[in-house]
C-alpha atoms as a PDB file:
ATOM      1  CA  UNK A   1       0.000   0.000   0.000  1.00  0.00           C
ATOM      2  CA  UNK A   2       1.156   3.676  -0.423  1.00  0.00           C
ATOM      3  CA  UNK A   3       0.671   6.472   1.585  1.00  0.00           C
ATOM      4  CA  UNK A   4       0.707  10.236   1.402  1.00  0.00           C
ATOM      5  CA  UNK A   5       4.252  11.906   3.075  1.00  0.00           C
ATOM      6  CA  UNK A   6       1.673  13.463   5.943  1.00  0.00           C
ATOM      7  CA  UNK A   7      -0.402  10.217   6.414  1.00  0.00           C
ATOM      8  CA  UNK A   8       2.639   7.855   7.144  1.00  0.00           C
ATOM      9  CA  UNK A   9       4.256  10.325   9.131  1.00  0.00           C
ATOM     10  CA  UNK A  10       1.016  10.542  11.248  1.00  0.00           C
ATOM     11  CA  UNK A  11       1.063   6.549  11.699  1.00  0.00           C
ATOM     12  CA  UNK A  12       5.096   6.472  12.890  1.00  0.00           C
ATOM     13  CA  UNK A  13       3.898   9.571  15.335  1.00  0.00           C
ATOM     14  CA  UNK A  14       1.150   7.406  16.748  1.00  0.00           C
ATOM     15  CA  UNK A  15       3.347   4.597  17.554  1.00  0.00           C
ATOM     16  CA  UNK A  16       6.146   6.321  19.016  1.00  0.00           C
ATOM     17  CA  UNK A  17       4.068   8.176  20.851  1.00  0.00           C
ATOM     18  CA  UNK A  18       4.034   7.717  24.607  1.00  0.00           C
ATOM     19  CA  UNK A  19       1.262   7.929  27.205  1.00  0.00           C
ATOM     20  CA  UNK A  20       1.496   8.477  30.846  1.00  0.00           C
ATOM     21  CA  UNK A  21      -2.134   9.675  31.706  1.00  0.00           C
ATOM     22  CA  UNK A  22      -5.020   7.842  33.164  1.00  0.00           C
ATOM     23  CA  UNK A  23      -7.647   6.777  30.530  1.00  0.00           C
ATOM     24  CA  UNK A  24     -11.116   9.108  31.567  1.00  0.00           C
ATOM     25  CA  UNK A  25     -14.591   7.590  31.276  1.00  0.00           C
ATOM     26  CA  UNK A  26     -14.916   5.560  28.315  1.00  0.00           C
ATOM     27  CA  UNK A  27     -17.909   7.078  25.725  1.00  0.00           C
ATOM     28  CA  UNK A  28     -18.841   5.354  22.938  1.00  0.00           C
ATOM     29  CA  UNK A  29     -17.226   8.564  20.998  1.00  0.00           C
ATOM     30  CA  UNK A  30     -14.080   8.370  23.202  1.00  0.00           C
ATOM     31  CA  UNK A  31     -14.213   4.572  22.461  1.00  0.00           C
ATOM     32  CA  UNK A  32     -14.381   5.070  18.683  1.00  0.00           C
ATOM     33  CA  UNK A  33     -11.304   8.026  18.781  1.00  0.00           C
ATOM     34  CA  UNK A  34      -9.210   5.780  20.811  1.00  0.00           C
ATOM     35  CA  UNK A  35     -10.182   2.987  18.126  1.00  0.00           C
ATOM     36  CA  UNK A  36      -8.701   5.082  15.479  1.00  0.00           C
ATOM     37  CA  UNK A  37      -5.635   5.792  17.170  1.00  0.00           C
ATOM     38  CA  UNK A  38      -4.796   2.411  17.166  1.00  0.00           C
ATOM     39  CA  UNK A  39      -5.257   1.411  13.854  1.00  0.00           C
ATOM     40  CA  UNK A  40      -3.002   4.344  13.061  1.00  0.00           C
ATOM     41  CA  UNK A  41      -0.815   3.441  15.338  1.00  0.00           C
ATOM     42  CA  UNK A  42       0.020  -0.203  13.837  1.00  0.00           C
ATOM     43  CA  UNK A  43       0.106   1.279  10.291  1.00  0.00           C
ATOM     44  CA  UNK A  44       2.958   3.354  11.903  1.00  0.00           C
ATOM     45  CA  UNK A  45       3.990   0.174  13.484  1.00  0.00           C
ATOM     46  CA  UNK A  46       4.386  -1.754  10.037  1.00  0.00           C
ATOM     47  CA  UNK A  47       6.036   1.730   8.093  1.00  0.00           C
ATOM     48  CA  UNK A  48       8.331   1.804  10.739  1.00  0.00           C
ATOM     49  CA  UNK A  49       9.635  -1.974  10.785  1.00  0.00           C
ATOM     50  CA  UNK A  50       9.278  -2.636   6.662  1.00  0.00           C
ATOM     51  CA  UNK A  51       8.302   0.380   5.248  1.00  0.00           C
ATOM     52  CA  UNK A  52      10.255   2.427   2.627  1.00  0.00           C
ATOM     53  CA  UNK A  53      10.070   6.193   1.682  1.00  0.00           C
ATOM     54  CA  UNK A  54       9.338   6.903  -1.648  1.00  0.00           C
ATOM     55  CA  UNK A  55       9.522  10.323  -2.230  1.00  0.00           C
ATOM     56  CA  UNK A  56       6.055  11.718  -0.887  1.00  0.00           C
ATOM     57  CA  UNK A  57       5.161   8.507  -0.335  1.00  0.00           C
ATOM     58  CA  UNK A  58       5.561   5.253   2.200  1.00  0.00           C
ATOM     59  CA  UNK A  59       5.225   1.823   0.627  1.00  0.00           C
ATOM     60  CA  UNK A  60       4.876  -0.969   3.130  1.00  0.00           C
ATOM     61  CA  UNK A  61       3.259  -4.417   2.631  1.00  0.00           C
ATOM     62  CA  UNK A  62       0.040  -4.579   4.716  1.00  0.00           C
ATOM     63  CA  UNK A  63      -2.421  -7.463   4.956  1.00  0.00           C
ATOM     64  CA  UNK A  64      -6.066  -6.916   4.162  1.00  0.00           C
ATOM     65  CA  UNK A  65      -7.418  -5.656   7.697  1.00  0.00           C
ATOM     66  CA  UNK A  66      -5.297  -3.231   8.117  1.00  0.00           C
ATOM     67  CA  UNK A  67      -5.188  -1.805   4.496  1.00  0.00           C
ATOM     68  CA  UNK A  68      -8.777  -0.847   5.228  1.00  0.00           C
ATOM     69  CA  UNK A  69      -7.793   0.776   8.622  1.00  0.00           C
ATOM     70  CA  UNK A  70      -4.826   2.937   6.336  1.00  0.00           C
ATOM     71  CA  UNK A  71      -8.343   4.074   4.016  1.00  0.00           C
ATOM     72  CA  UNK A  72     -10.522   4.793   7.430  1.00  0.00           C
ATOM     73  CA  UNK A  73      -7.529   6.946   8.916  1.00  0.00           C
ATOM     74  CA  UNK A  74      -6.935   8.802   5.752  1.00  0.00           C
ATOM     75  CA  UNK A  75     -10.733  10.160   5.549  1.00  0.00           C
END
């Protein structure tokens, strides 16, 4: 799959980033953000251990599942 320059960059942001505060009370919205972030997060996950820039783009290999999460986090 290939990505945007800002969209991959998002995804390796995601997973490296770090938190260190208390989850508040889970909401079916907060639920469905937090949702999002994940699936983000592993897209950053696989661009970071096989992806390659290419140009203003980031190939990677990604199975089926999470080729659809990459096409919910872009919209």
């Amino acid at each position: 799959m290939r990505l945007p320059r800002a969209l991959a960059e998002a995804a390796v942001a995601a997973w490296e980033r770090e938190e260190n505060d208390a989850p508040g009370e889970e909401t079916p919205e907060r639920y469905a953000l937090r949702d999002g972030a994940a699936e983000l997060a592993l897209i950053g996950l696989a661009i970071t251990e096989r992806g390659r820039w290419e140009g203003e783009e980031a190939a990677v290999d990604l199975d089926l599942a999470w080729a659809v999460a990459a096409v919910r986090a872009a919209q």
